[in-house]
Structures are given as structure tokens and as C-alpha cells.
Protein backbone atom coordinates (compact mmCIF):
# COMPACT_ATOMS: atom_id res chain seq x y z
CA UNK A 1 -69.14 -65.84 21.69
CA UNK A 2 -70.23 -64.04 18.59
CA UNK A 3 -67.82 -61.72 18.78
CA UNK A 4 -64.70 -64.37 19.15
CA UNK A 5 -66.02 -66.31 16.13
CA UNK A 6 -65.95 -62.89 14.09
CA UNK A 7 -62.64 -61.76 15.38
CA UNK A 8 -60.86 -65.22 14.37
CA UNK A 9 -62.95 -65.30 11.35
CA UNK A 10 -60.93 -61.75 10.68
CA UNK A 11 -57.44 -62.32 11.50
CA UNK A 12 -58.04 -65.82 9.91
CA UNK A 13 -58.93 -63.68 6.56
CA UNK A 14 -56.24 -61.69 7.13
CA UNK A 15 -53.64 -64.22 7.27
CA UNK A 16 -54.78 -65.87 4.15
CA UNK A 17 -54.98 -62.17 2.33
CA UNK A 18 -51.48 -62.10 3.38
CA UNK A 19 -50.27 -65.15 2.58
CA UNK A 20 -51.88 -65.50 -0.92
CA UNK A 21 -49.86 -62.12 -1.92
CA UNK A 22 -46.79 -63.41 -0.66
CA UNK A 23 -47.09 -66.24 -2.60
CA UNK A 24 -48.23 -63.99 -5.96
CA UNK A 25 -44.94 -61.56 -4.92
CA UNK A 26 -42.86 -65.05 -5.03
CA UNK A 27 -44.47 -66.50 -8.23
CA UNK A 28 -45.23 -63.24 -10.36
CA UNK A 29 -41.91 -60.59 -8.79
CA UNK A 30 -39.57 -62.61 -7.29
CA UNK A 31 -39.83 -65.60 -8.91
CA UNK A 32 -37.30 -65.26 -11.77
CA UNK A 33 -34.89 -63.74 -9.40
CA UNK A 34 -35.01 -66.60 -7.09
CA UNK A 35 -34.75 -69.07 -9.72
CA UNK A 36 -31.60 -67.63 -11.55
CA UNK A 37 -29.87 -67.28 -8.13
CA UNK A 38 -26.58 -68.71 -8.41
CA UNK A 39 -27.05 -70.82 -4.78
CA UNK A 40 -30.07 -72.45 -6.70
CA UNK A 41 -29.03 -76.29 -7.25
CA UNK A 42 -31.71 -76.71 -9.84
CA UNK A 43 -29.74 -74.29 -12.39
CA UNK A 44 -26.57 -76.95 -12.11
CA UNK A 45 -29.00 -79.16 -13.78
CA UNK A 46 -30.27 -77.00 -16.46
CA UNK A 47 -26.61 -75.97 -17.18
CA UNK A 48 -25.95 -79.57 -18.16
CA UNK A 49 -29.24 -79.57 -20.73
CA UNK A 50 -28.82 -76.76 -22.07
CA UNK A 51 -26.29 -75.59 -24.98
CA UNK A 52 -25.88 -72.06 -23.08
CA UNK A 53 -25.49 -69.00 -25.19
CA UNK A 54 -22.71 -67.82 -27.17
CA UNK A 55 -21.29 -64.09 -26.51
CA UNK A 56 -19.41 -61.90 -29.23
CA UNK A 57 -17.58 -59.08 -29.25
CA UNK A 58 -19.14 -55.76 -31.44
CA UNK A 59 -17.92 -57.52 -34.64
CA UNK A 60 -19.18 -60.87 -33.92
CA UNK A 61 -16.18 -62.65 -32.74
CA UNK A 62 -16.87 -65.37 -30.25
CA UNK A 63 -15.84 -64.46 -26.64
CA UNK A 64 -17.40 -67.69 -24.91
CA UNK A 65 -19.26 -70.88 -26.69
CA UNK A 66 -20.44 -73.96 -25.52
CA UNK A 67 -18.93 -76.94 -27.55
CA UNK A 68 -19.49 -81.05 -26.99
CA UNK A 69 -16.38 -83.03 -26.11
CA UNK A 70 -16.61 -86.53 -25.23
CA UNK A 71 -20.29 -86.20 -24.74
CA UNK A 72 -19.89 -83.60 -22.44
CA UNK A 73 -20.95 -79.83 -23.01
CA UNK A 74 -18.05 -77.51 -21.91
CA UNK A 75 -17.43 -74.12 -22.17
CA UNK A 76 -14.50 -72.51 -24.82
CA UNK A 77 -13.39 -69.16 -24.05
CA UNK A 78 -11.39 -68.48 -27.59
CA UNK A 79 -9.43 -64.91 -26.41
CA UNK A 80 -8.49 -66.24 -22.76
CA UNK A 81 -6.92 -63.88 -20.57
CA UNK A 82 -8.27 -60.74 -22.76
CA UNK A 83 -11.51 -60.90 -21.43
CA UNK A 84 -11.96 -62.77 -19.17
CA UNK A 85 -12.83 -60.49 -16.31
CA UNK A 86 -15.72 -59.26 -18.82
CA UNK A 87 -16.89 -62.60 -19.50
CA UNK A 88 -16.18 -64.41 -16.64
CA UNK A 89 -16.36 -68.27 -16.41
CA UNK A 90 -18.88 -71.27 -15.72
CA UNK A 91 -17.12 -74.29 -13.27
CA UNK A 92 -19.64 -76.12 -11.94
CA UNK A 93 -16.60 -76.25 -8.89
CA UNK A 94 -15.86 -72.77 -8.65
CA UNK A 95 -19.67 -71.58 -9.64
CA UNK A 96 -19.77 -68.15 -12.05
CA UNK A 97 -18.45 -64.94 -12.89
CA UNK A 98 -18.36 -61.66 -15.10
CA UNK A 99 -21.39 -61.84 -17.75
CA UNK A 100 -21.71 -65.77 -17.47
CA UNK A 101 -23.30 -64.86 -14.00
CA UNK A 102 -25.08 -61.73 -14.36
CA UNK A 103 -26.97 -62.76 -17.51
CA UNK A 104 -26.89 -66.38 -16.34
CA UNK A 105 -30.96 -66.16 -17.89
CA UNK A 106 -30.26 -65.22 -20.81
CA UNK A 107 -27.51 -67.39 -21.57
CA UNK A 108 -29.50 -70.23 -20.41
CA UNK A 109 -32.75 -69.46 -22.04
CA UNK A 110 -34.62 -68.93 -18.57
CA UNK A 111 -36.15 -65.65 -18.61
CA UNK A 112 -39.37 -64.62 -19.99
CA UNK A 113 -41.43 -67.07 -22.28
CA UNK A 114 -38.00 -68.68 -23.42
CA UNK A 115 -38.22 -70.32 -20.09
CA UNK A 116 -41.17 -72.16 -21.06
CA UNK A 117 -40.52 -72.72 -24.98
CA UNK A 118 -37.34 -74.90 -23.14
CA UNK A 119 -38.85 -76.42 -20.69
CA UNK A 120 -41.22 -77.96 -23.55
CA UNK A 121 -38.38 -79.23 -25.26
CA UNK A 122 -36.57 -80.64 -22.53
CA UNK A 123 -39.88 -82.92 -21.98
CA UNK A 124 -39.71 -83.57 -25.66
CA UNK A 125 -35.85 -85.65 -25.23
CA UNK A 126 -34.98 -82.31 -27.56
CA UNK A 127 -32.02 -79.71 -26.01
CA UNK A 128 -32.79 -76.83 -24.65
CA UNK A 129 -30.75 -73.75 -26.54
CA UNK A 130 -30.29 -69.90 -24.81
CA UNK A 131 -29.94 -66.99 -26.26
CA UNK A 132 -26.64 -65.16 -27.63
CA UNK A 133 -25.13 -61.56 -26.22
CA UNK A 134 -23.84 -59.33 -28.54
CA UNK A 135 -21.40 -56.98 -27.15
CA UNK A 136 -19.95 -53.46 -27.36
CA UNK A 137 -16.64 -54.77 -26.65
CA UNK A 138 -13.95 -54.76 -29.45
CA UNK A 139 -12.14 -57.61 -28.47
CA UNK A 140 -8.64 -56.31 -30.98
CA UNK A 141 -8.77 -53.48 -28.64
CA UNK A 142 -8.95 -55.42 -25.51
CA UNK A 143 -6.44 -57.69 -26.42
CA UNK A 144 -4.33 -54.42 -27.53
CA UNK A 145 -4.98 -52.63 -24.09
CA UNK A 146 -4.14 -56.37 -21.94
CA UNK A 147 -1.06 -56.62 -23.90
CA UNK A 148 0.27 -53.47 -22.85
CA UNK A 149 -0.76 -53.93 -19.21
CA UNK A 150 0.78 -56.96 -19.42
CA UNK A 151 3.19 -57.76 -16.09
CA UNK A 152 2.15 -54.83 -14.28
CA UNK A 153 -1.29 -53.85 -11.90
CA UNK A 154 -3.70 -51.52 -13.77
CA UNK A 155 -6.39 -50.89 -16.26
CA UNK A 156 -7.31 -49.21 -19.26
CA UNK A 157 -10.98 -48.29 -20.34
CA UNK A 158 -12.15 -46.80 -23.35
CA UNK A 159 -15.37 -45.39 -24.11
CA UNK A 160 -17.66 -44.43 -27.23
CA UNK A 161 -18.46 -40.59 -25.46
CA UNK A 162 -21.40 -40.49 -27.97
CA UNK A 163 -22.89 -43.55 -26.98
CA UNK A 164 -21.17 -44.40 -23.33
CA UNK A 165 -20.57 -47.90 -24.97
CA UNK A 166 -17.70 -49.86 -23.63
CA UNK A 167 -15.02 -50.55 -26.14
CA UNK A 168 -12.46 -51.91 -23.64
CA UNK A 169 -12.41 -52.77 -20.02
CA UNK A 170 -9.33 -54.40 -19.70
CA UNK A 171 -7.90 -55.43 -16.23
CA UNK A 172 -4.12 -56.81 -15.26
CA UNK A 173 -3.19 -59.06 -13.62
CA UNK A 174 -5.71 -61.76 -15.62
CA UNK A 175 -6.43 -65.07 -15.89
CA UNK A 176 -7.54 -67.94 -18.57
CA UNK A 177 -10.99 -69.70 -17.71
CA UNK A 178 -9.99 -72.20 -20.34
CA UNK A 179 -7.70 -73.08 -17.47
CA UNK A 180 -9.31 -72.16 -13.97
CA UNK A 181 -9.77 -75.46 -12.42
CA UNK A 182 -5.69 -76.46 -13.19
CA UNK A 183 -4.95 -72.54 -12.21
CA UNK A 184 -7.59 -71.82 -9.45
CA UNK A 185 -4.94 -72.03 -6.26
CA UNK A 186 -2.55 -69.86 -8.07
CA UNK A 187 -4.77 -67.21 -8.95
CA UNK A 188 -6.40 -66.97 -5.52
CA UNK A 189 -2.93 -66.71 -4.08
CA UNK A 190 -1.36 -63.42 -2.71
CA UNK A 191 1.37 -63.74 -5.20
CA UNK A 192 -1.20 -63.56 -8.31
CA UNK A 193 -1.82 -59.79 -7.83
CA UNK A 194 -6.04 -60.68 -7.28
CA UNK A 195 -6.32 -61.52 -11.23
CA UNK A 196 -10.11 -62.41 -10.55
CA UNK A 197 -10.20 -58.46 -9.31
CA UNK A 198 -11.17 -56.91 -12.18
CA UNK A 199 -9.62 -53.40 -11.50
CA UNK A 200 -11.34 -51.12 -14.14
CA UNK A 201 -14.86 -51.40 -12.48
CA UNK A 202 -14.09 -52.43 -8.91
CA UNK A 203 -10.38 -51.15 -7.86
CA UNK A 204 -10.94 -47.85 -6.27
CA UNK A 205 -7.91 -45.53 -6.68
CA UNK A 206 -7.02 -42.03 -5.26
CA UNK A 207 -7.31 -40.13 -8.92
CA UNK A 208 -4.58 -37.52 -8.68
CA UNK A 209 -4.74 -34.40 -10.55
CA UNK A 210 -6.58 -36.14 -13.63
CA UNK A 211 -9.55 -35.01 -10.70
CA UNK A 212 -8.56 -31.45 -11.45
CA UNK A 213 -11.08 -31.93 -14.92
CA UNK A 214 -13.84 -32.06 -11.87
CA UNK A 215 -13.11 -29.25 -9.98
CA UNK A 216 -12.57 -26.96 -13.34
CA UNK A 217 -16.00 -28.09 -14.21
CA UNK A 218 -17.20 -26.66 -10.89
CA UNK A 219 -15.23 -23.19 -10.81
CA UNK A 220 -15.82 -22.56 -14.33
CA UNK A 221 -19.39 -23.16 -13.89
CA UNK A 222 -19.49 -21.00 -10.88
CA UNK A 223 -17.45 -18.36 -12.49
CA UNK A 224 -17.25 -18.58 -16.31
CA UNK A 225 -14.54 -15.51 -16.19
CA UNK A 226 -12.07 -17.60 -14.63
CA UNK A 227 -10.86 -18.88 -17.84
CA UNK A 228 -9.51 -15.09 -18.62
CA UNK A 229 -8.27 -14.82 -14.91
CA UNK A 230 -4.35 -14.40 -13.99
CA UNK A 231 -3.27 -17.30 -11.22
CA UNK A 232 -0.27 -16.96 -9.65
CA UNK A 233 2.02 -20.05 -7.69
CA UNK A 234 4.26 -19.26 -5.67
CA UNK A 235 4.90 -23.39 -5.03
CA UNK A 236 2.64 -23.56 -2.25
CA UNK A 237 -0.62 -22.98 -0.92
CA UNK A 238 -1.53 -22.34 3.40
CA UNK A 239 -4.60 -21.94 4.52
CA UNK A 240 -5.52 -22.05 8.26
CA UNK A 241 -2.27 -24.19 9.17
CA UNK A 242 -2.59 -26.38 6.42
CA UNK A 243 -0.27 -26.49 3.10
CA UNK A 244 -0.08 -28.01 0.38
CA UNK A 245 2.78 -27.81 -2.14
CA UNK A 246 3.28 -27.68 -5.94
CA UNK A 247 6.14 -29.59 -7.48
CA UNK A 248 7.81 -26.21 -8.22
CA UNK A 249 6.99 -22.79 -7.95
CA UNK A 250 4.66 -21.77 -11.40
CA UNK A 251 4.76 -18.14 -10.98
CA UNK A 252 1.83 -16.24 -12.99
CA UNK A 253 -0.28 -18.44 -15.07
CA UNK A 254 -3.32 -18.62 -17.29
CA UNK A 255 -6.48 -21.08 -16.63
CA UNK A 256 -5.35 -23.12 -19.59
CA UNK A 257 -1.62 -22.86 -18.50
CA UNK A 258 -2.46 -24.18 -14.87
CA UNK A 259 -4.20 -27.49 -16.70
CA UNK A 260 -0.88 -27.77 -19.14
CA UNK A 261 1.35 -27.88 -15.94
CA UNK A 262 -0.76 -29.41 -13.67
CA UNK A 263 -0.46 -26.62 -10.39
CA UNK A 264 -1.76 -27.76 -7.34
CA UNK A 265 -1.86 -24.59 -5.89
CA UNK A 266 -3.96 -22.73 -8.87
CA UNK A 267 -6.87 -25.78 -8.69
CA UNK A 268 -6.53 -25.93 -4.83
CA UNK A 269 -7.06 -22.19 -4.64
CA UNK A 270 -10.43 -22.59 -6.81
CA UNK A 271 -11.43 -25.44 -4.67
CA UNK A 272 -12.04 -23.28 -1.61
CA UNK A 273 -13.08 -20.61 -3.70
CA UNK A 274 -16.12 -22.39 -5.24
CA UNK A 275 -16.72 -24.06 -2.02
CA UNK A 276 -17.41 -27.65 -0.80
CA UNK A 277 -20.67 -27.48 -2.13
CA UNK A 278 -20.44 -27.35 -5.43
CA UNK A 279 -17.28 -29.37 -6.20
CA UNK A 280 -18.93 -32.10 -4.63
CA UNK A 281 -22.61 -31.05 -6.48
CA UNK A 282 -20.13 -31.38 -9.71
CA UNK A 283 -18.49 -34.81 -8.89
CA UNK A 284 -22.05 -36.20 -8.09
CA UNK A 285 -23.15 -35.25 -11.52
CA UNK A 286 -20.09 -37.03 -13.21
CA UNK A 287 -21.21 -40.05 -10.94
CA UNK A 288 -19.37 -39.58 -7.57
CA UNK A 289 -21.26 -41.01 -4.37
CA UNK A 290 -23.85 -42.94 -6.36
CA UNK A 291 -24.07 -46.54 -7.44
CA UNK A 292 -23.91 -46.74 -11.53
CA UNK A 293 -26.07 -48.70 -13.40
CA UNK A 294 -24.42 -51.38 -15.01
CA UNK A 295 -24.22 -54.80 -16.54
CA UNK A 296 -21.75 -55.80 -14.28
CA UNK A 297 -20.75 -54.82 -10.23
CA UNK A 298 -18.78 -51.21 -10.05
CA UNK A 299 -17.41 -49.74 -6.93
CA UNK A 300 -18.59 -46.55 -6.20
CA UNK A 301 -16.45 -43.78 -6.28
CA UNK A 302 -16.99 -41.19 -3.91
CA UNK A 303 -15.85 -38.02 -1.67
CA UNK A 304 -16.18 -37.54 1.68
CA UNK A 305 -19.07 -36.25 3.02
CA UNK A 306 -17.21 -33.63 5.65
CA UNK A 307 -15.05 -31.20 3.31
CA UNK A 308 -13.40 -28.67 5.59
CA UNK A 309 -10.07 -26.27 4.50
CA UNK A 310 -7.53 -29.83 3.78
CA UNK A 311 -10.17 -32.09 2.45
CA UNK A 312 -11.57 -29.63 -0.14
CA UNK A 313 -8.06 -29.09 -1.09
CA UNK A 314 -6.69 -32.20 -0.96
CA UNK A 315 -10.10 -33.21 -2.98
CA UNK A 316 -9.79 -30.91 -5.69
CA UNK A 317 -6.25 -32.10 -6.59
CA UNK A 318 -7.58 -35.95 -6.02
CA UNK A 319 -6.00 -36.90 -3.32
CA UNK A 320 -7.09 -37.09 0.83
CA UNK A 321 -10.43 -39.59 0.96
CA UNK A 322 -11.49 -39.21 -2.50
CA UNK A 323 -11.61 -42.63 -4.55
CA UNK A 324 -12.38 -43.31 -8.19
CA UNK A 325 -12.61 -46.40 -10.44
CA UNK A 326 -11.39 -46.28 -13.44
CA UNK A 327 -14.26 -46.56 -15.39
CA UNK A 328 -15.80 -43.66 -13.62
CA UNK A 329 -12.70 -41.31 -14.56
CA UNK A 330 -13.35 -42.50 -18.01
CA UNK A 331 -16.77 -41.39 -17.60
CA UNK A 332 -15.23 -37.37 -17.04
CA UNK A 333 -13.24 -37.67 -19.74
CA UNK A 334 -16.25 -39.00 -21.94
CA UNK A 335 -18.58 -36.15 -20.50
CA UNK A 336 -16.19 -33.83 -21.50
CA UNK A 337 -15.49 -34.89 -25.07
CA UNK A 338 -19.68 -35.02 -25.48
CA UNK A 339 -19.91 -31.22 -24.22
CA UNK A 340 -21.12 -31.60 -20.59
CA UNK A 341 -23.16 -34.86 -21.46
CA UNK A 342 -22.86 -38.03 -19.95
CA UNK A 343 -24.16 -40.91 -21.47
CA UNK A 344 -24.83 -44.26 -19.71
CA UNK A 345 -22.13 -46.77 -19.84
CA UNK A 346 -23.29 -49.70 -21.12
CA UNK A 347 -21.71 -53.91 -22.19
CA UNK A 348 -24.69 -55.61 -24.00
CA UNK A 349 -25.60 -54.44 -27.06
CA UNK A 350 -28.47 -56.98 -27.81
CA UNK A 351 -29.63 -60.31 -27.08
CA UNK A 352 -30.55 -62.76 -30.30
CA UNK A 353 -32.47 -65.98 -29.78
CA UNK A 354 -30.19 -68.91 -30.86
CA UNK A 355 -32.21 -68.67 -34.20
CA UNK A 356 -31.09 -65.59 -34.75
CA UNK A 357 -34.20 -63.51 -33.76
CA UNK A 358 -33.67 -60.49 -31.90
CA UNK A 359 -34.77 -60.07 -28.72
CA UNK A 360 -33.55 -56.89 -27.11
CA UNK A 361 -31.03 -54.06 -27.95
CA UNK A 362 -29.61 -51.65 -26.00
CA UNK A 363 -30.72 -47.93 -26.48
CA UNK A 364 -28.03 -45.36 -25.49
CA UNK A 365 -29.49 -42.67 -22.94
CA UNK A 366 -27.98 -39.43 -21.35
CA UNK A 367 -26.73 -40.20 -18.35
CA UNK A 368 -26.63 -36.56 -16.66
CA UNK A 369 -25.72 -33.35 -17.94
CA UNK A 370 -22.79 -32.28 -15.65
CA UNK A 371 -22.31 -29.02 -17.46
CA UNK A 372 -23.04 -26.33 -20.62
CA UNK A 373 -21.34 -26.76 -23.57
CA UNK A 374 -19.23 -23.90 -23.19
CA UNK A 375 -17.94 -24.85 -19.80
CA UNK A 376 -16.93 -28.41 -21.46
CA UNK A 377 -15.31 -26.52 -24.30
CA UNK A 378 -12.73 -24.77 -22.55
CA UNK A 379 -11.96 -27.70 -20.29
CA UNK A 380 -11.55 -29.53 -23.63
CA UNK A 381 -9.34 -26.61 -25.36
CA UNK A 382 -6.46 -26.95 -21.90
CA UNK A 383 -6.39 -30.64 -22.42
CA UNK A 384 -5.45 -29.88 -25.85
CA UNK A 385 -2.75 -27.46 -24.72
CA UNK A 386 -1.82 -30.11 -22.06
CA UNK A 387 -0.71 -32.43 -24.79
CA UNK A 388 0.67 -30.18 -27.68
CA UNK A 389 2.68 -28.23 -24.60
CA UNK A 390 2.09 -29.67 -21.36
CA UNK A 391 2.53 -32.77 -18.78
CA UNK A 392 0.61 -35.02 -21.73
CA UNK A 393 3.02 -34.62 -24.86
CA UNK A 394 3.44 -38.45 -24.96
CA UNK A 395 -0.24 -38.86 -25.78
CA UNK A 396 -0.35 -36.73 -28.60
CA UNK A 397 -0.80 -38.31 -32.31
CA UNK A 398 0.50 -37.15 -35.38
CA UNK A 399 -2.37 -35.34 -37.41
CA UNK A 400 -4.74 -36.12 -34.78
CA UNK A 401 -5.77 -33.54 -32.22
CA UNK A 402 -6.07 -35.36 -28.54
CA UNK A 403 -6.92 -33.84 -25.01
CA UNK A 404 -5.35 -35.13 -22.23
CA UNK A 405 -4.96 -34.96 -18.68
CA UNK A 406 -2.42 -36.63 -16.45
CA UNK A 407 -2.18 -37.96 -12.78
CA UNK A 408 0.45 -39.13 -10.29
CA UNK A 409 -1.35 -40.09 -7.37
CA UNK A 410 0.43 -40.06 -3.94
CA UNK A 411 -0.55 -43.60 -2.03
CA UNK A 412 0.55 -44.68 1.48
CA UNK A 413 0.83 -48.23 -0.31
CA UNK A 414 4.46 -47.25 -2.29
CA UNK A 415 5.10 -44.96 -5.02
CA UNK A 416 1.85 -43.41 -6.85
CA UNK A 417 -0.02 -44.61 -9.60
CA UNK A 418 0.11 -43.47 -13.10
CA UNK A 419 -3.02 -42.21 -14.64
CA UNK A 420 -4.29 -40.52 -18.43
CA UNK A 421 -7.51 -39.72 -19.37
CA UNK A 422 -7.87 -38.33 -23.06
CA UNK A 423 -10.12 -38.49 -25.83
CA UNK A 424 -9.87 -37.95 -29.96
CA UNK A 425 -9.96 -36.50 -32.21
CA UNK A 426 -10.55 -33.48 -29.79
CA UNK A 427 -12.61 -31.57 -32.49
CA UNK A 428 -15.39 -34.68 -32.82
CA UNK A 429 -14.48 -37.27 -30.24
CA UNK A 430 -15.04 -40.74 -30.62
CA UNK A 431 -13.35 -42.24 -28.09
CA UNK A 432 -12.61 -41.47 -24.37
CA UNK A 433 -10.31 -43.65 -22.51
CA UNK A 434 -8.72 -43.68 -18.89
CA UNK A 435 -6.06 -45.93 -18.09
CA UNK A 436 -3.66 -46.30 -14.46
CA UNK A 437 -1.03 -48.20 -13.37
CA UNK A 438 -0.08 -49.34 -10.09
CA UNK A 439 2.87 -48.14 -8.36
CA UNK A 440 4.28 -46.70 -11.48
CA UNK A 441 5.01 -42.81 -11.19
CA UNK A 442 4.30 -40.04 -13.44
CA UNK A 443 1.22 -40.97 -15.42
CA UNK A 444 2.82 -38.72 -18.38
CA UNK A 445 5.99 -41.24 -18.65
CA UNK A 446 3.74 -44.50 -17.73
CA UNK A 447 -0.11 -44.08 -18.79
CA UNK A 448 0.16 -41.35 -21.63
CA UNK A 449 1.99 -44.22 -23.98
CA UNK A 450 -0.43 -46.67 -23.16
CA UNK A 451 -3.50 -44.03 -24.09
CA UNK A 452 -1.74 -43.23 -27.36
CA UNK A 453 -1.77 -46.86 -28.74
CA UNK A 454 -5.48 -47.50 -27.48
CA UNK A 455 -6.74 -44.35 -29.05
CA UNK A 456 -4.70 -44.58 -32.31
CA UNK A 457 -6.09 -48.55 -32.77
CA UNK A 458 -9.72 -47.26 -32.11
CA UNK A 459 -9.51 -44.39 -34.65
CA UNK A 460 -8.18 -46.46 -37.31
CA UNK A 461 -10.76 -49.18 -36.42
């Protein structure tokens, strides 16, 4: 009898043990989390106390504010269609997106001790106020790089390499959110070209030879002496019944000459030299295969896990399985241009009370350090030679030296997509930007115009 009594008297203890720290996890961990949840009704309400948060651009233009018509707070979005796939929109219809959802706390005043401070003045009659995001967005650039896209499928992103903060992430086809309850069916038609998709973090592309950066990094780090190493094309490349072709034969050629011209063959060949191993040790380090850390969702781009004889090859020249975003092939060009370093991408620079007071700021970090300074170097040097000689001349600025790389990547969807990645001024970069577009061709006709204009607007800004 005894024993019974103690045994319930046990589990009885246990249960409450357990039940008191699932109710501290909810109230002390969880708690914010489940509150800011988008499916929460009780934020609807909030939203329609609250003057939410405005959000600027690097140079303190407004990119979103909250303004009073007829009694009524509603949401402004003054650029539109520039960045809107940044920002996102608040429809208390259609719910959230882009940074209106993911900082949804912030904007609202809801996290921390702010949460408190306006739920005080709330029972006061007095309106609750959130707190403002600064960005590292330059919205003249982004309206620059969505003009250009404008009326075809792509995206352009550009990239402090110093830093890793975002200057543009521009996606087309966009939308307005000024607009999205009168536009909603249209844009969520088939016809609309996804305009809510915003390509540059979340469209996952084969990356054509522009991938060829990756696999240089991994030969010439395996093998520094290839740079001094005679290649020779003879317009195709067979190993063990598979082939792969070049689009004409190169004949003998030079490290740096096989980056000016692009040869399958010669990057192919130190594929399945280096081995399987290390090209994909390399792409991990530029950020292949794992998730990135960032203010807002990004595919992940990855490589197939099984790399025999035609996916290594097929790999090395970025096509077969392997998928990139463009924001990741950004992040090559960036790592590149900082010597082997990558820096953490990053969207919010800091986050000011609606008094002004800062908050928090943003601290750049390294990232990974994909590979020595030398090895970055002479990647950086054939770039150069791709533009002032190579597939990339219609990059190249006057007075300013730029590196380059181009892509046409093959897709079983129509003809392939157009991609650049550069960065200037080559000697001291400060900007690294990657752009594609859809179903467009040669990515030194197509994308190396587009790179020019974003890279000559960021240097003289």
C-alpha cells in the first residue's frame, strides 16, 4: 500500500516537473516566437494599434511607412516595384511578406522590453509606435538594376565584398504592394512570370561556366603550379564513354587563357584531376550544400552528393545537378575580390527605436575562408584578362579595372540563361555583383551590359 502511494506520489512529481518546464520553455524560449507567428490572430489586432516601423534604404530613404488616411493606418511603399520583393507587403487579406514578415517584431515594437513599454501605452488610450530598420540596400541602385531587368526573368545582386552587405537584390518579374489587393489575381497567375518569386535568393539556376571560378579555386589550391601549366583542347574531352565538348577546338592554352575563353575541356580535365572531393570541399566553403544565414529565406545551392566521371565534369563546368542562386554566385565573386574571404551577407544594418535611439547594428563577420590569398589572386588576375581580352569585354569600364566571368547555361527548359559575375575596381574591390537572365543566351552579349551599368553606378556612388 505504501509502496503504491510512493510510486504515484513519484510519477505525480514527475509530471508536474515536466509540465512546469514546458510551460517555462513556452513563456521564457518559445514564447516570442509563438507570439510573432504570422497564424497568430492577436498580431491582426496589434497591427491596427500600432504605427508599425518605417524601413530605409542605406541613405535613409523611406522604403515602407505607415501613414493615416481616413482614420485608417495603411501602409505606403514609396519605390513600388523596386523593392518590393525585399520589403515585402502587409494585407491584412493576403497576410505578409519579405522584411514586413521576418522582422514583423521589430516593426511592431513586440520584441524584448519594447513589448511591454507598448503594451503600457496601449492601456494608457496612447499608440503604440515600433521600431525603424535601416538598411544596406541602395535603393538608386535597385531601382537601376530593376530597370534594366525590366520585361525579362532574372536578377542582379551586388555585394559590398568587404563587408558582405547587400547593395542590391533586385528580382524581375515584380510587383507594386501599393497595389496588391487590385493586382493579387494577376500576379498569382501563370502569365505573371511568379513576380512574388523573388529570384535572386530563392530561384535556383544551373550556373554555367561562371562555376569554373569554383573549381579553379580547388585545382589551384591542390596544385598551385597549375597556373604556369600548358593545357591543351582539342574541342573535346572522353573519359570512360562519356564526352563532353568545347564550343571549338582551343588548341594549347595557358591557365589564365582557359578562364579568358571559357574551355570546357581545360576546367573539366582539372575537375577529375583534383577529384570529387575537393571540388565539392571547395564549393561547400563558398556556401554550397548548406543553408545561409540570412535576413530573409535563400534556397540552398548545392551539388550532388554522388560525383562519378560525368557529374564531376559536368559539375566543374556548372552544369549536370548542380544548382546555384544568385546571391550565392555573388558570394564567389565577393570571396574572390576579398582574397579567399567570405564575409556574411547581410540586409539590416540597424534597428532605431521610433525616437531615434539605437537599438542594434549589424557587425560584419567572415563568413569562411575558402582559400589563401594567393590562390584568390590569380583567379582574380584571369578575370581581368577575361574582360580586357576574353568572353567578358562588354563588362569592362573605361579607366576602371573589372574581373569578370561569364556563363551560358544549357537548360532542358529552352535556350540557356545568361550569367556575369564581376567585381571593381579589380585592384581594391568594392563591389561584387552577379546577375542572370532567363532564357537569354550568351551571358557576355546579355548579362555583361547589365553588370557594367550596376558596377559603374556603385563606384560613382
Amino acid at each position: 500500500m505504501k509502496r503504491g502511494v510512493r510510486h504515484l506520489a513519484l510519477a505525480t512529481g514527475i509530471f508536474f516537473t515536466v509540465l512546469i518546464l514546458y510551460v517555462t520553455y513556452i513563456q521564457a524560449v518559445a514564447g516570442e516566437r509563438l507570439y510573432l507567428n504570422p497564424l497568430n490572430p492577436r498580431l491582426q489586432a496589434v497591427e491596427k494599434e500600432t504605427i508599425r516601423g518605417t524601413i530605409y534604404d542605406r541613405d535613409g530613404r523611406v522604403l515602407a511607412r505607415t501613414v493615416e488616411i481616413a482614420g485608417r493606418l495603411q501602409r505606403q511603399y514609396p519605390f513600388g516595384p523596386a523593392a518590393a520583393q525585399i520589403v515585402g507587403y502587409v494585407s491584412s487579406r493576403f497576410g505578409s511578406s519579405g522584411l514586413e514578415a521576418v522582422r514583423d517584431g521589430d516593426l511592431l515594437g513586440l520584441t524584448g522590453w519594447q513589448r511591454l513599454s507598448n503594451m503600457g501605452r496601449r492601456l494608457a488610450g496612447q499608440v503604440a509606435r515600433g521600431n525603424n530598420l535601416y538598411l544596406t540596400l541602395d535603393v538608386e541602385l535597385q531601382k537601376l538594376a530593376t530597370s534594366l531587368l525590366a520585361g525579362r526573368r532574372g536578377a542582379v545582386v551586388a555585394l559590398d565584398p568587404r563587408s558582405g552587405a547587400v547593395l542590391v537584390l533586385a528580382s524581375s518579374p515584380t510587383f507594386d504592394p501599393n497595389r496588391l489587393e487590385e493586382e493579387w489575381q494577376r500576379i498569382n497567375s501563370t502569365a505573371a512570370g511568379s513576380p512574388l518569386l523573388n529570384r535572386a535568393i530563392q530561384g535556383l539556376y544551373p550556373p554555367g561556366s561562371i562555376m569554373k571560378l569554383v573549381t579553379a579555386t580547388a585545382a589551384l589550391e591542390a596544385d598551385p603550379s597549375l597556373w604556369q601549366r600548358d593545357f591543351y583542347c582539342p574541342g573535346y574531352l572522353e573519359v570512360e564513354g562519356w564526352k563532353l565538348t568545347c564550343p571549338r577546338p582551343h588548341g594549347h592554352l595557358t591557365f589564365e587563357e582557359a578562364m579568358m575563353y571559357s574551355c570546357n575541356v581545360t576546367f573539366a580535365a582539372l575537375a577529375l584531376e583534383t577529384g570529387g572531393d575537393k571540388f565539392k570541399e571547395t564549393a561547400t566553403l563558398y556556401g554550397f550544400n548548406r543553408p545561409l544565414e540570412f535576413e530573409l529565406p535563400v534556397a540552398t545551392s548545392r551539388i550532388p552528393e554522388g560525383l562519378d566521371t560525368a557529374n564531376l565534369g559536368e559539375g566543374a563546368i556548372g552544369q549536370g545537378a548542380v544548382l546555384a542562386t544568385p546571391l550565392e554566385m555573388a558570394m564567389v565573386a565577393a570571396a574572390i575580390a576579398n582574397k579567399g574571404i567570405l564575409m556574411q551577407p547581410y540586409l539590416v544594418e540597424k534597428v532605431t527605436a521610433a525616437d531615434g535611439r539605437p537599438l542594434w547594428g549589424a557587425v560584419p563577420r567572415v563568413l569562411q575562408v575558402v582559400s589563401g590569398g594567393e590562390v584568390a589572386v590569380r583567379i582574380k588576375d584571369a578575370m581581368v584578362a577575361t574582360v580586357n581580352g576574353g568572353t567578358a569585354t562588354a563588362a569592362g569600364l573605361a579607366g576602371v579595372p573589372v574581373a569578370a566571368k561569364t556563363g551560358s547555361a544549357q537548360n532542358p527548359g529552352g535556350e540557356a540563361h545568361a550569367w556575369l559575375v564581376a567585381f571593381a575596381p579589380a585592384s581594391e574591390p568594392r563591389v561584387a555583383v552577379a546577375v542572370i537572365v532567363e532564357n537569354a543566351g550568351a551571358g557576355g552579349a546579355v548579362a555583361a551590359p547589365i553588370a557594367r551599368e550596376i558596377l559603374a553606378a556603385a563606384l560613382r556612388r
